[in-house]
Protein backbone atom coordinates (compact mmCIF):
# COMPACT_ATOMS: atom_id res chain seq x y z
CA UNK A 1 -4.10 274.53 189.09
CA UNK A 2 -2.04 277.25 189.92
CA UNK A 3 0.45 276.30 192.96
CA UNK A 4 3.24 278.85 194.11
CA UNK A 5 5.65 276.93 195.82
CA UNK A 6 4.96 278.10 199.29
CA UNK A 7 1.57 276.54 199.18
CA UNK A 8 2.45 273.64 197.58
CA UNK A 9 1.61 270.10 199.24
CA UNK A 10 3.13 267.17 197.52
CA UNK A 11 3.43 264.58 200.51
CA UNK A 12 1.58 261.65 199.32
CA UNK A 13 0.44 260.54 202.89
CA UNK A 14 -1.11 264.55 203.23
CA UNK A 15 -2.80 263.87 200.20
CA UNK A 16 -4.43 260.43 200.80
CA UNK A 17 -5.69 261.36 204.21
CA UNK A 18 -7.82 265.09 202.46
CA UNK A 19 -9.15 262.13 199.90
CA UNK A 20 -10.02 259.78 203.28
CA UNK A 21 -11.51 262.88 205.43
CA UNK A 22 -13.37 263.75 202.71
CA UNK A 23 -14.87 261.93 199.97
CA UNK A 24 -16.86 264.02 198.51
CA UNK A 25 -15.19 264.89 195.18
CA UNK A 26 -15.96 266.88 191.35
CA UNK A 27 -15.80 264.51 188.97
CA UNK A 28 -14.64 266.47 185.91
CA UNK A 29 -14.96 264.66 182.70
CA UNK A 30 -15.26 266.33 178.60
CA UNK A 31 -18.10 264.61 177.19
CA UNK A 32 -20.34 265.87 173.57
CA UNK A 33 -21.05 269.04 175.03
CA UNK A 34 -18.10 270.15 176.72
CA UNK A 35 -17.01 270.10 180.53
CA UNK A 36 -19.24 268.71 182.85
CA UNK A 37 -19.24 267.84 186.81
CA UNK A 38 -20.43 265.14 188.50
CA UNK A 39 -20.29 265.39 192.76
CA UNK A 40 -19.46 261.84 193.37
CA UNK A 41 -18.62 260.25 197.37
CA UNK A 42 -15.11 257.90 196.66
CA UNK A 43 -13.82 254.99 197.91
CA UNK A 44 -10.16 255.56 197.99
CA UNK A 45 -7.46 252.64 197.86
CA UNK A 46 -4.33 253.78 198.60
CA UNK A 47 -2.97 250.80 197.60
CA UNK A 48 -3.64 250.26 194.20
CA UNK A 49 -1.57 252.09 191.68
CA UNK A 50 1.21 254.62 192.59
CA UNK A 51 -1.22 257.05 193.68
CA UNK A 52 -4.04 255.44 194.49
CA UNK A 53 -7.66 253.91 192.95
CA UNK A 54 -10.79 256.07 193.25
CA UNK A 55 -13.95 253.79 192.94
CA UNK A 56 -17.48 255.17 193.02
CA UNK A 57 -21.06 254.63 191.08
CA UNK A 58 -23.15 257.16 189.13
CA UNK A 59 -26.65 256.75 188.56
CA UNK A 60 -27.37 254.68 185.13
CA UNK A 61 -29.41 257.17 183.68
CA UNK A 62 -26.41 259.53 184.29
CA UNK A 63 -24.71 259.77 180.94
CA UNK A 64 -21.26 260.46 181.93
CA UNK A 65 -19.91 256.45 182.06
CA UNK A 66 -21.59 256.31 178.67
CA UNK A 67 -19.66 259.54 177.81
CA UNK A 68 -16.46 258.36 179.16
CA UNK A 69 -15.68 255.53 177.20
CA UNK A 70 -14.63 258.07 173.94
CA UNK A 71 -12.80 260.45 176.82
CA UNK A 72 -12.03 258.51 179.64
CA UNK A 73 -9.69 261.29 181.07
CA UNK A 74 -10.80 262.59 184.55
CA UNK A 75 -9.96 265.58 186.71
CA UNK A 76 -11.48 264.52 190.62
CA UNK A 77 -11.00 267.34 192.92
CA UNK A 78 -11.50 266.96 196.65
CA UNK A 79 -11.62 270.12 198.64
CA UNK A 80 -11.11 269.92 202.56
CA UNK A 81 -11.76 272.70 204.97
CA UNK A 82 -11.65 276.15 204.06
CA UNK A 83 -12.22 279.85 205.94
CA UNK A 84 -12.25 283.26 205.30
CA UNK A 85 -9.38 285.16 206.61
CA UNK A 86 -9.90 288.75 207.59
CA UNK A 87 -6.73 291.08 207.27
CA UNK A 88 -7.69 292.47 210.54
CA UNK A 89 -6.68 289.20 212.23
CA UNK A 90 -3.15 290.02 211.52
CA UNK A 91 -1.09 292.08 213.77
CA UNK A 92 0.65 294.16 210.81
CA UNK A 93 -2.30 295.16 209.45
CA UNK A 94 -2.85 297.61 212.44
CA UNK A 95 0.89 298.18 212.02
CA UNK A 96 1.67 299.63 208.48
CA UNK A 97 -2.75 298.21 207.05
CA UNK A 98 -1.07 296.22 204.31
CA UNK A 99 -3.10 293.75 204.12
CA UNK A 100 -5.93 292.56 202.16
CA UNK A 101 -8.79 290.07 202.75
CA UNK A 102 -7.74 286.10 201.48
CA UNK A 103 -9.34 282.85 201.49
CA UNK A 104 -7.25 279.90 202.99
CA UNK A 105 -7.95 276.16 201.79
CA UNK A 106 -7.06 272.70 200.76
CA UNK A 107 -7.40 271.27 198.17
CA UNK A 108 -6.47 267.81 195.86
CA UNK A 109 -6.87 267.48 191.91
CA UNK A 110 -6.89 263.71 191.47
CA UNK A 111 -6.34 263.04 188.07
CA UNK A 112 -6.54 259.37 185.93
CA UNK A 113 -8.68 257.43 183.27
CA UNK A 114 -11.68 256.34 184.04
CA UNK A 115 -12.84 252.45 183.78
CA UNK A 116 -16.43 251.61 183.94
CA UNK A 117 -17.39 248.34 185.92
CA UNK A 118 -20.74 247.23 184.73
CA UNK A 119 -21.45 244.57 186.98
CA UNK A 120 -23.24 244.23 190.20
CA UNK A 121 -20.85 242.91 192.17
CA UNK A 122 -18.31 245.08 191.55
CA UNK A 123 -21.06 248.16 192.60
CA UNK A 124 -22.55 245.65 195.91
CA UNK A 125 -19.24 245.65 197.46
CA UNK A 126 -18.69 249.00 197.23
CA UNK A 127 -22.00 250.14 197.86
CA UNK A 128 -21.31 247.77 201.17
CA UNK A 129 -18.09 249.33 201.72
CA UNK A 130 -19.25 252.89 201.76
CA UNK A 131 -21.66 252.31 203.51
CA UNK A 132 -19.70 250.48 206.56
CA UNK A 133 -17.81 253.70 206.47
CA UNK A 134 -20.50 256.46 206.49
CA UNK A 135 -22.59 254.70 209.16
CA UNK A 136 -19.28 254.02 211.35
CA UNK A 137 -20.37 256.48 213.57
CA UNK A 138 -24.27 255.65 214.04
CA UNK A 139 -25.37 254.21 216.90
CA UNK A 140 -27.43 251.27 214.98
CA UNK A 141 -25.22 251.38 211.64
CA UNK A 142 -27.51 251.20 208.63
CA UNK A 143 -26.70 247.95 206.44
CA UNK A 144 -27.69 246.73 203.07
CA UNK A 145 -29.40 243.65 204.98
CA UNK A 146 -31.84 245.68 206.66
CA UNK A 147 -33.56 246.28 203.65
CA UNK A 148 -35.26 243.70 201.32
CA UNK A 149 -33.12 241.69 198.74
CA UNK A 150 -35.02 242.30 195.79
CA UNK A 151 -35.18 246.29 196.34
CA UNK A 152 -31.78 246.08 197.08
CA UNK A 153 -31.03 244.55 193.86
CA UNK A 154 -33.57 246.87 192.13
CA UNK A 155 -31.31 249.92 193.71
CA UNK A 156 -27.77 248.38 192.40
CA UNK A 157 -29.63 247.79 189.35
CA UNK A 158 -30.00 251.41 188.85
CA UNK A 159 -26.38 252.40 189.35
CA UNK A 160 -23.08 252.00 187.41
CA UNK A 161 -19.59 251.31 188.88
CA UNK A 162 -16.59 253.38 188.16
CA UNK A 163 -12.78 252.99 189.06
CA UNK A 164 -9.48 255.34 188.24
CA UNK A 165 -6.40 254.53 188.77
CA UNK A 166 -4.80 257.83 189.32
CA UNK A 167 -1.79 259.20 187.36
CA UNK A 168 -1.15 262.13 189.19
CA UNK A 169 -1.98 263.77 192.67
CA UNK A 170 -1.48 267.50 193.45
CA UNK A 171 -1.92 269.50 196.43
CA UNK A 172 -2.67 272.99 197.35
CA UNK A 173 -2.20 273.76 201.24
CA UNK A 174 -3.46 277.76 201.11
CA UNK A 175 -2.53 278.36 204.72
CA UNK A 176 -0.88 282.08 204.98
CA UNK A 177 2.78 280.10 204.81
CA UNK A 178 3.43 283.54 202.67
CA UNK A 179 3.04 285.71 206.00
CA UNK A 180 4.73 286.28 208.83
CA UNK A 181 4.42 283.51 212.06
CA UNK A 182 2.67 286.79 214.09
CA UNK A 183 0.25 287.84 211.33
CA UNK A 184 -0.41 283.67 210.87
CA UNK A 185 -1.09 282.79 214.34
CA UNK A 186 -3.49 286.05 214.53
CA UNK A 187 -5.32 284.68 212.01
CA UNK A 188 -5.11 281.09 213.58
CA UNK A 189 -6.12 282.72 216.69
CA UNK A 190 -9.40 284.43 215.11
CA UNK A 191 -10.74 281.02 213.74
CA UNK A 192 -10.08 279.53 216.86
CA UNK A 193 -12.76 281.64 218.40
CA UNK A 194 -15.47 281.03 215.88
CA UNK A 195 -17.83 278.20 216.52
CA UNK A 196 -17.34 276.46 213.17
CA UNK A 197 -15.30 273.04 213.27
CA UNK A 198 -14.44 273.92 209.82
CA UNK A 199 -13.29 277.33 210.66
CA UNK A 200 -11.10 275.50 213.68
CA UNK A 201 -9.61 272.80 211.40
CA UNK A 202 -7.87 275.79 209.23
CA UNK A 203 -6.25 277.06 211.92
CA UNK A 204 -4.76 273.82 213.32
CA UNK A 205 -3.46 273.45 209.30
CA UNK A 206 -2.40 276.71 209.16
CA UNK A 207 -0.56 276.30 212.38
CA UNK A 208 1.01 272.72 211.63
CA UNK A 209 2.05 274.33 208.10
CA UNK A 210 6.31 274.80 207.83
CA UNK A 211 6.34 278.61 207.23
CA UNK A 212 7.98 280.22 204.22
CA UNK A 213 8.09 283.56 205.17
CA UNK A 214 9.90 284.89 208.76
């Protein structure tokens, strides 16, 4: 990835919270015919390893943990909110117009060997785990004991665990750090007005980001 060293994010706390807030990530393995993606929710351990264990489960009649065992290198990437930022936002632009259209983000590459864990309880208490997580905020939390034992054991029958320890965590914090505090807070001040959350949660980054241009 690409990082000029204004958007760089290498705080390991920064990083572990985008994996936390959102779990969704590409799991990017090289298997018999080439790249391939696999969009996989994580458990993330930020305690295990120096950076951090990843833990999720694939379907078994995915090929990929089959794959892996030949190339068990892995590229996760977990993307956290992104907008469009319109180069009329910023007060220069009207000033001296130059200014083009960009695209602010975040974003973490996740990278380790992958272990496959074959066993079903391994893949019950994680299943158990995620779930606690995702139904937090229900107000009657689905659980794995509100369905019947033997189709829950049919269901973890049908998946297959995987864990990576990861080797290396980078960070990309695209906020307009590169432009001036006026031209960044008009642009801040833009999403602010939209009625997307994700829109919103750019500009708070973009206006908690140290500037590198002023």
């Amino acid at each position: 990835m690409y990082i000029p060293a204004h958007f760089e994010e290498n705080r390991l706390e920064a990083l572990h919270r985008l994996i936390a807030d959102y779990p969704l990530g590409s799991l990017v393995t090289v298997g018999p015919n080439g790249l391939d993606a696999n969009h996989v929710p994580f458990e993330f351990d930020a305690g295990k390893g120096p950076h951090g264990t990843l833990r999720a489960h694939v379907a078994r009649a995915n090929p990929v943990w089959q794959e892996v065992a030949e190339r068990p290198d892995a590229l996760v990437i977990f993307q956290g909110p992104s907008a469009y930022i319109s180069p009329t936002w910023y007060p220069s632009k009207h000033e001296t117009h130059r200014q083009v259209p960009t695209y602010n983000y975040m974003v973490v590459h996740a990278h380790g060997p992958i272990v496959v864990r074959d066993d079903e309880a391994f893949v019950r208490g994680l299943v158990a785990r995620l779930t606690r997580k995702m139904e937090a905020g229900e107000p009657v939390p689905w659980k794995m004991g509100d369905a019947p034992a033997d189709y829950i054991s049919q269901m973890l029958g049908a998946i297959v665990g995987i864990e990576i320890e990861l080797t290396k965590l980078t960070g990309k914090w695209k906020l307009s750090q590169n432009k001036a505090s006026a031209d960044r807070r008009g642009a801040a001040d833009a999403l602010n007005e939209r009625d997307s959350d994700e829109q919103r949660a750019v500009a708070d980054a973009m206006l908690a980001a140290p500037p590198n241009l002023d």
